[in-house]
PDB file of N, CA and C in Angstrom:
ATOM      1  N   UNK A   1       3.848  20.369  89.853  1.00  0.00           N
ATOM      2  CA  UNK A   1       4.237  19.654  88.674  1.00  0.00           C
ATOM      3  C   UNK A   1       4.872  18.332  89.098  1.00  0.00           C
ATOM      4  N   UNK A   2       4.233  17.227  88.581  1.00  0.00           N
ATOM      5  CA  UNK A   2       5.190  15.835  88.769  1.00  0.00           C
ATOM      6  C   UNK A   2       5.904  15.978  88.060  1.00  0.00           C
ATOM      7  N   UNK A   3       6.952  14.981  89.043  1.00  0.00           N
ATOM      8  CA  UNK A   3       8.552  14.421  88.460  1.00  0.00           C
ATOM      9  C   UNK A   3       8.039  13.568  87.629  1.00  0.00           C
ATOM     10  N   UNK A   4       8.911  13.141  86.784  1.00  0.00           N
ATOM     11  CA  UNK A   4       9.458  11.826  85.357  1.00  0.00           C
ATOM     12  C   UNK A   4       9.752  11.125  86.484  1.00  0.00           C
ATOM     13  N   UNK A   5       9.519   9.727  86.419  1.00  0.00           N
ATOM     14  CA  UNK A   5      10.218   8.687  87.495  1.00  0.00           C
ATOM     15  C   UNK A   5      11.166   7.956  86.660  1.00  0.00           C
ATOM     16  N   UNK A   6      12.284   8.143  87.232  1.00  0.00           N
ATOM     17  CA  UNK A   6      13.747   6.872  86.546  1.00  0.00           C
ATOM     18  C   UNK A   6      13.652   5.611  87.244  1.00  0.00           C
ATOM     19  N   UNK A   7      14.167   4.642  86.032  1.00  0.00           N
ATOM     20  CA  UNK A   7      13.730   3.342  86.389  1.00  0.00           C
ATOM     21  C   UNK A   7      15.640   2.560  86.439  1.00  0.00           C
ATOM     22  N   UNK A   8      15.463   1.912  86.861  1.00  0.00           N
ATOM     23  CA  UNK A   8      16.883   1.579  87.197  1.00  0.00           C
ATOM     24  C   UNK A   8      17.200   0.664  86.263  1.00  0.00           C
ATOM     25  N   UNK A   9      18.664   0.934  86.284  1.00  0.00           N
ATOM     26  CA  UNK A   9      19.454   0.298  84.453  1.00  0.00           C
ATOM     27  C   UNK A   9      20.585  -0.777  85.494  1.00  0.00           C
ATOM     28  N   UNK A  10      21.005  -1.167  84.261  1.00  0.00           N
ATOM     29  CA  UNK A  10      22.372  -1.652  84.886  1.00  0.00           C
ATOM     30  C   UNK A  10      23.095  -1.347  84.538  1.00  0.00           C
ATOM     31  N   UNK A  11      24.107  -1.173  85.388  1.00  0.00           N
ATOM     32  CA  UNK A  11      25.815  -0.422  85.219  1.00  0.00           C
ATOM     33  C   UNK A  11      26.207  -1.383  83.966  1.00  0.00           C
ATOM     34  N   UNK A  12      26.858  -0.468  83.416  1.00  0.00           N
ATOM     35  CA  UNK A  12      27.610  -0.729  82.416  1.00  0.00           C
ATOM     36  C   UNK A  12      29.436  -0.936  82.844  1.00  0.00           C
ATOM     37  N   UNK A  13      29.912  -0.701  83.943  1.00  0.00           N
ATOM     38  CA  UNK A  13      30.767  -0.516  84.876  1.00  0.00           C
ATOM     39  C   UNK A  13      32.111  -2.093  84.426  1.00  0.00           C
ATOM     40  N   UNK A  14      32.627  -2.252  85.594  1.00  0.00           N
ATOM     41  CA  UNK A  14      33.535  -3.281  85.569  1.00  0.00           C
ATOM     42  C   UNK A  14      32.835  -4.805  85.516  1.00  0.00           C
ATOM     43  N   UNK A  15      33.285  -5.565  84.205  1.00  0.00           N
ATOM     44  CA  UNK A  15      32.470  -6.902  84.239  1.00  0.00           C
ATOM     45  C   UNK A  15      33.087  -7.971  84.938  1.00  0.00           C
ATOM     46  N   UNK A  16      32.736  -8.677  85.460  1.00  0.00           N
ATOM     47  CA  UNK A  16      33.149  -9.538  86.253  1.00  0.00           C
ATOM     48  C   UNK A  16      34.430 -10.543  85.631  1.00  0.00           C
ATOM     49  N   UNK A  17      35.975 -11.261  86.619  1.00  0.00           N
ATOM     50  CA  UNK A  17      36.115 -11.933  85.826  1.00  0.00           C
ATOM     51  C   UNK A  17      36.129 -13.025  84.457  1.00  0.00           C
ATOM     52  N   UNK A  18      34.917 -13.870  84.961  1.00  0.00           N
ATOM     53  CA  UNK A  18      35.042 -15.046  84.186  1.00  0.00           C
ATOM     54  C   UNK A  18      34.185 -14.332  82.682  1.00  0.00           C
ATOM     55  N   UNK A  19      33.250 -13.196  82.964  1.00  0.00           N
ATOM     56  CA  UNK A  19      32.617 -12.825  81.806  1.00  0.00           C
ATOM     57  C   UNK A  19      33.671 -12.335  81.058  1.00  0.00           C
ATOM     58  N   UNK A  20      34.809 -11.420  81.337  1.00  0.00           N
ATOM     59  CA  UNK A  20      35.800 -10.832  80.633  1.00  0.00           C
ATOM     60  C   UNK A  20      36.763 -11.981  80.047  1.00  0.00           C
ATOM     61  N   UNK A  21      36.949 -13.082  80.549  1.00  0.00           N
ATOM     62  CA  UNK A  21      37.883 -14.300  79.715  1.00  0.00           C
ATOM     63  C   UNK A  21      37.277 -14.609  78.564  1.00  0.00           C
ATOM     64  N   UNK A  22      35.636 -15.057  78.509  1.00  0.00           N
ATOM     65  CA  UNK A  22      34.607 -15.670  77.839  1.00  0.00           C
ATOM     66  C   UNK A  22      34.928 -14.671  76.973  1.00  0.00           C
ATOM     67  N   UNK A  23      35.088 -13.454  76.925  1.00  0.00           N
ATOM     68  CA  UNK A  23      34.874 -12.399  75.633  1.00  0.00           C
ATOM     69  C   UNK A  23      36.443 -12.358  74.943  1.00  0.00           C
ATOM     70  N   UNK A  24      37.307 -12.539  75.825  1.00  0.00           N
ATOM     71  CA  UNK A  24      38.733 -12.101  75.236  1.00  0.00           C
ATOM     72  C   UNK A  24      38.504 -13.520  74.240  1.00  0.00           C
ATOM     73  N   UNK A  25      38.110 -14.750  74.568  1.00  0.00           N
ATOM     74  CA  UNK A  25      37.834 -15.964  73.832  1.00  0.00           C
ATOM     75  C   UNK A  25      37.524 -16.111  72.799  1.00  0.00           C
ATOM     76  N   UNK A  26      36.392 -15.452  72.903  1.00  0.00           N
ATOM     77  CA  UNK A  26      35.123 -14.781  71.679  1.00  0.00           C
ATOM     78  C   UNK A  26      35.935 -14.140  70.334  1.00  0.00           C
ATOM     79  N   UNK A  27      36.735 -13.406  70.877  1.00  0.00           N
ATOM     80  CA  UNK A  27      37.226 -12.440  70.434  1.00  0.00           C
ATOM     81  C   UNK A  27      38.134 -13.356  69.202  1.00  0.00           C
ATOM     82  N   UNK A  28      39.658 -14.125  70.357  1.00  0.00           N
ATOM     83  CA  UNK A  28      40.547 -14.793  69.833  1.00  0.00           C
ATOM     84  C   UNK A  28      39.708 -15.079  68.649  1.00  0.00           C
ATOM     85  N   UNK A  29      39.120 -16.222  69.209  1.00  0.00           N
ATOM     86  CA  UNK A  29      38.141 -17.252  68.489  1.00  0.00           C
ATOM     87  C   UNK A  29      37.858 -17.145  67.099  1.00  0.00           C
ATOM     88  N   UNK A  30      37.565 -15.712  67.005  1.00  0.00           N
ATOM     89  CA  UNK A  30      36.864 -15.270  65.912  1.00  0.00           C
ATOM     90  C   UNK A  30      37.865 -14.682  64.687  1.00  0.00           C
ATOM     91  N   UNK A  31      39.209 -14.254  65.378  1.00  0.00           N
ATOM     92  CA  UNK A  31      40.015 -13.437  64.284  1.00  0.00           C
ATOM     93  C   UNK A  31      41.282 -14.942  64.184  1.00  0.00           C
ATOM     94  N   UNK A  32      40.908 -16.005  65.502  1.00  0.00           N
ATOM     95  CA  UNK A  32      41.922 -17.123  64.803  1.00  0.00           C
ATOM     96  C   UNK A  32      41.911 -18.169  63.835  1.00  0.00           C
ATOM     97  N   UNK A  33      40.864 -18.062  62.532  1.00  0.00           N
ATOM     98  CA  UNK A  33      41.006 -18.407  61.614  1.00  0.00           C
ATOM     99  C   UNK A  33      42.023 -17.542  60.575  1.00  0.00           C
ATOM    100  N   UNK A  34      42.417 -16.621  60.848  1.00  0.00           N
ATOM    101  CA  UNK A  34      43.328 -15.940  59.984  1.00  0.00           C
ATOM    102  C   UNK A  34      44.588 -16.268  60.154  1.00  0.00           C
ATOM    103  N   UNK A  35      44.938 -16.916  58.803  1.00  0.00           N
ATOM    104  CA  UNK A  35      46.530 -17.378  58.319  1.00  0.00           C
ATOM    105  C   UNK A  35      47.424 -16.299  58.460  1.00  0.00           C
ATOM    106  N   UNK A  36      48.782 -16.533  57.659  1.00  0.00           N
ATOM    107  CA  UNK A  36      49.356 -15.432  57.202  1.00  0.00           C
ATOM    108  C   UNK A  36      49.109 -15.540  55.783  1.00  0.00           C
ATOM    109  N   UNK A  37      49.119 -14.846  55.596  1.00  0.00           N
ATOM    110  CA  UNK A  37      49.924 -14.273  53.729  1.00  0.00           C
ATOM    111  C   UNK A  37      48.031 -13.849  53.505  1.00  0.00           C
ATOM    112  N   UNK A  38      46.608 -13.452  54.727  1.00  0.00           N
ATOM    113  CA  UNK A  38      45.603 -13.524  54.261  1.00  0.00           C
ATOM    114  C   UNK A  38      45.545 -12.286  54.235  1.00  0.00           C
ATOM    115  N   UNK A  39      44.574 -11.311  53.069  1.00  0.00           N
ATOM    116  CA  UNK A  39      44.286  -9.805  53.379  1.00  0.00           C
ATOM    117  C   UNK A  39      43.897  -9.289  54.531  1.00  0.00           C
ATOM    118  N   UNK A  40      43.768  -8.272  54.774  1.00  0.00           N
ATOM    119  CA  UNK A  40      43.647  -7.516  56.366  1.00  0.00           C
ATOM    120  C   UNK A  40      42.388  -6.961  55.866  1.00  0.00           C
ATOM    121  N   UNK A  41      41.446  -7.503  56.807  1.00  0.00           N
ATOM    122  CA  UNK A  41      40.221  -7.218  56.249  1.00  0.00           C
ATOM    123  C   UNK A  41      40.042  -5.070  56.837  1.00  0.00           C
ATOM    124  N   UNK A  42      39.661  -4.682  56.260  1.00  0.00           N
ATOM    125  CA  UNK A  42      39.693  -3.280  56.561  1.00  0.00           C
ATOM    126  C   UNK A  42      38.304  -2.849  57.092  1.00  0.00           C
ATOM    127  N   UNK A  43      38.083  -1.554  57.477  1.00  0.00           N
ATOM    128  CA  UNK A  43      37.377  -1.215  57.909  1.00  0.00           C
ATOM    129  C   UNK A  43      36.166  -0.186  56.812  1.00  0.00           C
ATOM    130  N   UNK A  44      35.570   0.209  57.682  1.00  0.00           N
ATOM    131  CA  UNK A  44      34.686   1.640  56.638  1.00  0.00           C
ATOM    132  C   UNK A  44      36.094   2.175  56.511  1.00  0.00           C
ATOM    133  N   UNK A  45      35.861   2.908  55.333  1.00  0.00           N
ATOM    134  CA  UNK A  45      36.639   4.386  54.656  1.00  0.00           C
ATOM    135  C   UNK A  45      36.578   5.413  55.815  1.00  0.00           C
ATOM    136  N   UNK A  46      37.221   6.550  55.774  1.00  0.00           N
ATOM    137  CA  UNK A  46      37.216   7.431  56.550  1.00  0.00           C
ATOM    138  C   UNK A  46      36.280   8.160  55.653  1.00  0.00           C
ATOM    139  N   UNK A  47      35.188   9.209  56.010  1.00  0.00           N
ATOM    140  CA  UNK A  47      34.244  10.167  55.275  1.00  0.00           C
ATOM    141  C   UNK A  47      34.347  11.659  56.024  1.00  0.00           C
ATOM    142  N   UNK A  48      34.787  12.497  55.491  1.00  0.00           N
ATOM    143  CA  UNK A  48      34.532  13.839  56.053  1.00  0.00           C
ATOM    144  C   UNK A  48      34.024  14.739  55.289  1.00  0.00           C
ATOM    145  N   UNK A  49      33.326  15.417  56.930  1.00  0.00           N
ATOM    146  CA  UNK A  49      32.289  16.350  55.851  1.00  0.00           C
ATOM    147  C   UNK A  49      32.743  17.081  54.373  1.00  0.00           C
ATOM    148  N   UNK A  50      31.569  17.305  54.026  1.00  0.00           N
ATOM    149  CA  UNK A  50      31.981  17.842  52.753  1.00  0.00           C
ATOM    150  C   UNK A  50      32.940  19.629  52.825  1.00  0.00           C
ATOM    151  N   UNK A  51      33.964  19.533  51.676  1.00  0.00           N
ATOM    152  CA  UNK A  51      34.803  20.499  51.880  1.00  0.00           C
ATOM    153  C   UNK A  51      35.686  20.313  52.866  1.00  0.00           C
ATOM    154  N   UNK A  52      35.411  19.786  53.799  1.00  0.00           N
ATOM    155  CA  UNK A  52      37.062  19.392  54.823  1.00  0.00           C
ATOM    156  C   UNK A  52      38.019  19.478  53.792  1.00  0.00           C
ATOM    157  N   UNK A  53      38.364  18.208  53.024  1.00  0.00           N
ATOM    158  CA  UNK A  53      39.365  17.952  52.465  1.00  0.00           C
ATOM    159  C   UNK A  53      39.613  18.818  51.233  1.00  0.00           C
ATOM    160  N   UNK A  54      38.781  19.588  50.648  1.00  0.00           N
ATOM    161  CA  UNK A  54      39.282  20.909  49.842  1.00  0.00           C
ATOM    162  C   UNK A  54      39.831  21.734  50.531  1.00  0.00           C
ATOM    163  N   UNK A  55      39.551  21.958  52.274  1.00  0.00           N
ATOM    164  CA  UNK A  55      40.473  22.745  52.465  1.00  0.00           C
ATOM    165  C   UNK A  55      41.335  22.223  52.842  1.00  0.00           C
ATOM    166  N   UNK A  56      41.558  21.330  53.105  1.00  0.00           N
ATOM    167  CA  UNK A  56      43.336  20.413  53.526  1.00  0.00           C
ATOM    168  C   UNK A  56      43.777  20.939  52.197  1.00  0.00           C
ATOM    169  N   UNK A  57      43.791  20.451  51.146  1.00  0.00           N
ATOM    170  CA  UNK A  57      44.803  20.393  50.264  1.00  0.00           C
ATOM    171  C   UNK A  57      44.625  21.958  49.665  1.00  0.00           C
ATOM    172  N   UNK A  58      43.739  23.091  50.007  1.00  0.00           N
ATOM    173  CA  UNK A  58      44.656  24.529  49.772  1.00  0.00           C
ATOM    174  C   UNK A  58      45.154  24.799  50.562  1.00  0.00           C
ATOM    175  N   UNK A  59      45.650  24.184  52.139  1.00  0.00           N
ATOM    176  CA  UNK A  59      45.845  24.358  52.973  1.00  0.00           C
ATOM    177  C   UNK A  59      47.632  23.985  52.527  1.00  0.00           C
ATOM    178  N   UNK A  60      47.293  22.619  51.850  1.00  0.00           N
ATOM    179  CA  UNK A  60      48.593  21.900  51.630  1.00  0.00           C
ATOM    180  C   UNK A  60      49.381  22.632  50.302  1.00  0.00           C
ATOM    181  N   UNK A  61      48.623  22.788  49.410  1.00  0.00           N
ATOM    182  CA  UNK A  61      49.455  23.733  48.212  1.00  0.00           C
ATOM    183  C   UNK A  61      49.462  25.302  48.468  1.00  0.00           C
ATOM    184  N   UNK A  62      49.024  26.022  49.285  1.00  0.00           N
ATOM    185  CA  UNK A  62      49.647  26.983  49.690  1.00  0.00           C
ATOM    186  C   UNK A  62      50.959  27.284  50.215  1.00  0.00           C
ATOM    187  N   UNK A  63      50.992  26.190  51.208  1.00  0.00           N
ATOM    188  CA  UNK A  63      52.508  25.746  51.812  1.00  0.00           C
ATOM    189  C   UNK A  63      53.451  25.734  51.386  1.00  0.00           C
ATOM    190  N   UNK A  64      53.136  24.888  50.090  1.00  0.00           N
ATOM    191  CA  UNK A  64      54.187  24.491  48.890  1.00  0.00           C
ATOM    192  C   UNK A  64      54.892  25.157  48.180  1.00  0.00           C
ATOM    193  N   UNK A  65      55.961  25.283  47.331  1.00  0.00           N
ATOM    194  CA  UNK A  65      56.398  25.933  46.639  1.00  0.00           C
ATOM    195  C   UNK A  65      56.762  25.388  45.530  1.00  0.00           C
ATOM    196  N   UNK A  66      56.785  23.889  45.515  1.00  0.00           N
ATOM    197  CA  UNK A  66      56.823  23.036  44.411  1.00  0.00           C
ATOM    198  C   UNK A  66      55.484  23.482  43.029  1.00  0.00           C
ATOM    199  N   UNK A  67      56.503  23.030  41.966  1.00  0.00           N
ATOM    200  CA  UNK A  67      55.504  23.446  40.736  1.00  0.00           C
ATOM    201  C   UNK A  67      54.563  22.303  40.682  1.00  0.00           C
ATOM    202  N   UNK A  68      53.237  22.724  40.208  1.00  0.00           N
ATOM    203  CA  UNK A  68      51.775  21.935  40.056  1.00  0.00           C
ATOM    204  C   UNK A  68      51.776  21.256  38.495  1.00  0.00           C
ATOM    205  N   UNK A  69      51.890  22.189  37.638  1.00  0.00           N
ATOM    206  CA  UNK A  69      52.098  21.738  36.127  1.00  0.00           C
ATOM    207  C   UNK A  69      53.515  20.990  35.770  1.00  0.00           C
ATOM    208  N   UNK A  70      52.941  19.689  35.034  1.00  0.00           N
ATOM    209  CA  UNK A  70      54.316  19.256  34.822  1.00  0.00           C
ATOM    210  C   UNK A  70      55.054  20.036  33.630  1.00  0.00           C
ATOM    211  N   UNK A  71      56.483  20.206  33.563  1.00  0.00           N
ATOM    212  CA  UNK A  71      57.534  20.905  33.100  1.00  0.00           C
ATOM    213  C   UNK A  71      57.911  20.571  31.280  1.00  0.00           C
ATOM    214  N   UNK A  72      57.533  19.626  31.155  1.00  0.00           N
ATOM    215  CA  UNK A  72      57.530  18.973  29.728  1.00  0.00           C
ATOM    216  C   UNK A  72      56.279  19.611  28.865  1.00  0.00           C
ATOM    217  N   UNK A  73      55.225  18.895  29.459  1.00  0.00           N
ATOM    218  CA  UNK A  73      54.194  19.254  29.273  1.00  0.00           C
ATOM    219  C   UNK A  73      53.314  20.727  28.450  1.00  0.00           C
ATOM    220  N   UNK A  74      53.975  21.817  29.380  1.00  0.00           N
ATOM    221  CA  UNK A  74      53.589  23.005  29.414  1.00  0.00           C
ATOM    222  C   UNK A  74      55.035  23.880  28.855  1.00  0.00           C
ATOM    223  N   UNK A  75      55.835  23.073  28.679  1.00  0.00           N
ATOM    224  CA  UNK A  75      57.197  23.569  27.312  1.00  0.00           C
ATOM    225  C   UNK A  75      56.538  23.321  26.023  1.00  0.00           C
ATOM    226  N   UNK A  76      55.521  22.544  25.638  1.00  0.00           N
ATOM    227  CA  UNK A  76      55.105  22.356  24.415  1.00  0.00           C
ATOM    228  C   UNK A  76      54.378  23.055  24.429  1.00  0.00           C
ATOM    229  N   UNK A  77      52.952  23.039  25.383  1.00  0.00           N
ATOM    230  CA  UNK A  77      52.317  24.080  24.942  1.00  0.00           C
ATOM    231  C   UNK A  77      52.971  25.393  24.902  1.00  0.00           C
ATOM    232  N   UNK A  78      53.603  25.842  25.585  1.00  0.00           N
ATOM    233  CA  UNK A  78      54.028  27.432  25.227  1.00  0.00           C
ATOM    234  C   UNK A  78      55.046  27.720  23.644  1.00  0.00           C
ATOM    235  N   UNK A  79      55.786  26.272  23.877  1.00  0.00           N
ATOM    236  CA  UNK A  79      56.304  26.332  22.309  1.00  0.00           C
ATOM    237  C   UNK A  79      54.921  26.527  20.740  1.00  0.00           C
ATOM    238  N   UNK A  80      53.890  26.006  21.081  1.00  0.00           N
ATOM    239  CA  UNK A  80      52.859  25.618  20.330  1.00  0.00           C
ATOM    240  C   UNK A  80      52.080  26.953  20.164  1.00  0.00           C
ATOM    241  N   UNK A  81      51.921  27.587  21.045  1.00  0.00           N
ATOM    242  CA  UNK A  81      51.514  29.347  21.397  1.00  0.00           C
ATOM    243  C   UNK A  81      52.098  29.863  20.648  1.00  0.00           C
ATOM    244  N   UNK A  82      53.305  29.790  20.827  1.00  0.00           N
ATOM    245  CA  UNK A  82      54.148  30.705  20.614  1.00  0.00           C
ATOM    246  C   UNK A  82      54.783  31.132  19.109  1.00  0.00           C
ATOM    247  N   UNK A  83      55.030  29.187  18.627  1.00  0.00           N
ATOM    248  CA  UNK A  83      55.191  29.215  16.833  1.00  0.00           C
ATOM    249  C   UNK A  83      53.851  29.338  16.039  1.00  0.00           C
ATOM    250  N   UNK A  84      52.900  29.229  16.842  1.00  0.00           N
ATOM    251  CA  UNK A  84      51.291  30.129  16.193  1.00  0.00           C
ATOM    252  C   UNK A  84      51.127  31.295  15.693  1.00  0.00           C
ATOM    253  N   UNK A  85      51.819  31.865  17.196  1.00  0.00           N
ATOM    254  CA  UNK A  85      51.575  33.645  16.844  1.00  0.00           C
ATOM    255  C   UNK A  85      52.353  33.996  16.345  1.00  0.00           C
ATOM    256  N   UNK A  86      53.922  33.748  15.640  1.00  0.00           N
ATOM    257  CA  UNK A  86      55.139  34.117  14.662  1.00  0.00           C
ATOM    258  C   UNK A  86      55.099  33.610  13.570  1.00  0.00           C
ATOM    259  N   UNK A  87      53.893  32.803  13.183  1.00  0.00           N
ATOM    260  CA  UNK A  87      53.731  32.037  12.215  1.00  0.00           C
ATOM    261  C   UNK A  87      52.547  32.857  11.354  1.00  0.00           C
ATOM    262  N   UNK A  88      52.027  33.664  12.437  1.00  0.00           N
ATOM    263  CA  UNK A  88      50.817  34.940  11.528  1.00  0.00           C
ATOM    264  C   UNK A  88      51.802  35.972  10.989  1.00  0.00           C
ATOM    265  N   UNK A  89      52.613  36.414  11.445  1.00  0.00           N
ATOM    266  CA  UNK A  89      53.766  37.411  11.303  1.00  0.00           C
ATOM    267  C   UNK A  89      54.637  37.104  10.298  1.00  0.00           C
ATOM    268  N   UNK A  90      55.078  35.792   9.889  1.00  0.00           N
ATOM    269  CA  UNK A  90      56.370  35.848   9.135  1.00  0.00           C
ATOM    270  C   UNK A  90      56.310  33.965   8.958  1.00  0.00           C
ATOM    271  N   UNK A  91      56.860  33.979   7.372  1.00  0.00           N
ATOM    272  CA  UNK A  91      57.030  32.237   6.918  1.00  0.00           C
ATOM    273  C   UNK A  91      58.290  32.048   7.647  1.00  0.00           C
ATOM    274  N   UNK A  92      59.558  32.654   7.996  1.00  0.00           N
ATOM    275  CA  UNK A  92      61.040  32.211   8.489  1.00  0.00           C
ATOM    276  C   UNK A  92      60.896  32.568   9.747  1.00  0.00           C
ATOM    277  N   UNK A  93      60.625  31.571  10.332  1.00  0.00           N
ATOM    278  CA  UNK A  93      60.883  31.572  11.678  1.00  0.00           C
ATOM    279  C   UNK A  93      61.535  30.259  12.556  1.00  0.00           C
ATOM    280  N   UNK A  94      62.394  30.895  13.786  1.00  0.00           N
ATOM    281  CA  UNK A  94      62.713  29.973  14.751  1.00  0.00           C
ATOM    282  C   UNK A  94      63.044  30.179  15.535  1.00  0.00           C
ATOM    283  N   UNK A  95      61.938  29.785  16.594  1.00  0.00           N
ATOM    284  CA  UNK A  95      62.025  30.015  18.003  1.00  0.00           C
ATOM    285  C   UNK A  95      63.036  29.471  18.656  1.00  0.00           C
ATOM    286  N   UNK A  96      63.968  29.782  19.431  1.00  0.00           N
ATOM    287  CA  UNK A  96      64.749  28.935  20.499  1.00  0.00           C
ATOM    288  C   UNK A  96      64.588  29.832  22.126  1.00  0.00           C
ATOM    289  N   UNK A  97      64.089  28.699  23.217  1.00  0.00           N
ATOM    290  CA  UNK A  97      63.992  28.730  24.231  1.00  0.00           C
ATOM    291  C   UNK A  97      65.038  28.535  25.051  1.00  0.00           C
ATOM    292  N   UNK A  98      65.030  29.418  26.071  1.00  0.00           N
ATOM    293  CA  UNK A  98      66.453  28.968  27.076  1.00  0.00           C
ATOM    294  C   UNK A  98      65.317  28.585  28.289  1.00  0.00           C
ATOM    295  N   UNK A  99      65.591  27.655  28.748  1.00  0.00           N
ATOM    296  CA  UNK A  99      65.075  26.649  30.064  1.00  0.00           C
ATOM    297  C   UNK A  99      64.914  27.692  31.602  1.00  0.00           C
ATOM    298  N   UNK A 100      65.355  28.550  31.637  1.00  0.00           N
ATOM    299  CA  UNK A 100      64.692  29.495  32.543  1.00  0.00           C
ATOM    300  C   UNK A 100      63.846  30.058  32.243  1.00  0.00           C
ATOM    301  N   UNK A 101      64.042  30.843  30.279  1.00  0.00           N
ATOM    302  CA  UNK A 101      62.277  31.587  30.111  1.00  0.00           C
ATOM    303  C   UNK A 101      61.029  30.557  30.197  1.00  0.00           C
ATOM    304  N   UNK A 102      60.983  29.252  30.197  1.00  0.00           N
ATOM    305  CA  UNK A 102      59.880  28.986  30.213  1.00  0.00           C
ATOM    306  C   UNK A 102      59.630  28.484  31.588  1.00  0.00           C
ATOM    307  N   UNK A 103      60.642  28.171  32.524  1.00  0.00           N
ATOM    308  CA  UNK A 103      60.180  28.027  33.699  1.00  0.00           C
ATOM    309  C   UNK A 103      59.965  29.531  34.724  1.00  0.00           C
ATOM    310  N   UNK A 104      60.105  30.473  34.138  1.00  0.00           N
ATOM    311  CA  UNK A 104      59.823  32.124  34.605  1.00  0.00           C
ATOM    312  C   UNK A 104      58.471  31.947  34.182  1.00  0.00           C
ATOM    313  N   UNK A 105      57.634  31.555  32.869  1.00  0.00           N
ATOM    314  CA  UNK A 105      56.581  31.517  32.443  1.00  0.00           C
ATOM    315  C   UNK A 105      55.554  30.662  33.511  1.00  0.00           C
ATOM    316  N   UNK A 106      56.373  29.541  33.570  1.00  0.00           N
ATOM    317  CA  UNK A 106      55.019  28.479  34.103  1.00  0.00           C
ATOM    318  C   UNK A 106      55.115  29.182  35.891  1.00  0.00           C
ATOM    319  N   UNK A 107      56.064  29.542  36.384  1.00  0.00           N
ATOM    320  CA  UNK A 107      55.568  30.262  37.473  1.00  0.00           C
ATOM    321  C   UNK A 107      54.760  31.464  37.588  1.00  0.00           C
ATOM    322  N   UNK A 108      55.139  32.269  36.880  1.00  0.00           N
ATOM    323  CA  UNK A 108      54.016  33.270  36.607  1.00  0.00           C
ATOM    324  C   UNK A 108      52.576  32.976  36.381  1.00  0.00           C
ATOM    325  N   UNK A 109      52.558  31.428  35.663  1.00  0.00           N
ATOM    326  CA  UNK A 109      51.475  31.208  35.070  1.00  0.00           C
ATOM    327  C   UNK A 109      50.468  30.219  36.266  1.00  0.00           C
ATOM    328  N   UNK A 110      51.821  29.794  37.433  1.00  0.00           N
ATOM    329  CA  UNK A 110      50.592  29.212  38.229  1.00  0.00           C
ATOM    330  C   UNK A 110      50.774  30.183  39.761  1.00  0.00           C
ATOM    331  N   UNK A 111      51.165  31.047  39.736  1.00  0.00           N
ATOM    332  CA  UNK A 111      51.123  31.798  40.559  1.00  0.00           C
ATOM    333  C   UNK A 111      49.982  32.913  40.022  1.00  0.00           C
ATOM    334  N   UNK A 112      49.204  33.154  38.891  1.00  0.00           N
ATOM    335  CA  UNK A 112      48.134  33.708  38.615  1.00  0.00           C
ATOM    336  C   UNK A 112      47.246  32.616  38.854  1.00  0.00           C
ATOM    337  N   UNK A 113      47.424  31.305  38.621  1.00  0.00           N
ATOM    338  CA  UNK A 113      45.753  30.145  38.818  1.00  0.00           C
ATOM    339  C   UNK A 113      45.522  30.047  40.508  1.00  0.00           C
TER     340      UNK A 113
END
């Protein structure tokens, strides 16, 4: 069986002085039109595969213990639930909430989602 014959490249290795000035030059050269006060020109976005970052962030709210639903929010709705279903039952009604039952609720309620 014949060999494949390799053909010879050139090193990609250490470039010689004066070529390495010429490029640091190049380089200057090119980013020294930029003032101050000018935007920073950016790069590509970062992209990761798909689902990476769904699991970062169950990764990250598992961790957590901080509440997800805001606290205002989900006091109305449960107030709104709640004078619904006492409102099938009976014309005199009035609900009053103490600020722990409904934050006992919304934990229960995102510790089931």
């Amino acid at each position: 069986m014949a060999r494949a014959k390799n053909t010879a490249r050139k090193s990609a290795g250490r470039l010689s002085e004066g070529s390495t000035r010429a490029a640091r030059k190049t380089l200057a050269g090119a980013s020294g039109n930029i003032e101050p006060g000018d935007p920073i020109p950016r790069g590509k976005a970062r992209r990761y595969r798909p689902g990476t970052v769904a699991l970062k962030e169950i990764r990250k709210y598992q961790k957590s213990t901080d509440l997800l639903i805001r606290k205002l929010p989900f006091a109305r709705v449960v107030r709104d639930i709640a004078t619904d279903y006492v409102a099938s039952f009976s014309t005199d009604f009035g609900l009053r909430w103490q600020s722990t039952a409904i934050l006992c609720l919304q934990e229960a309620t995102e510790g089931a989602l």
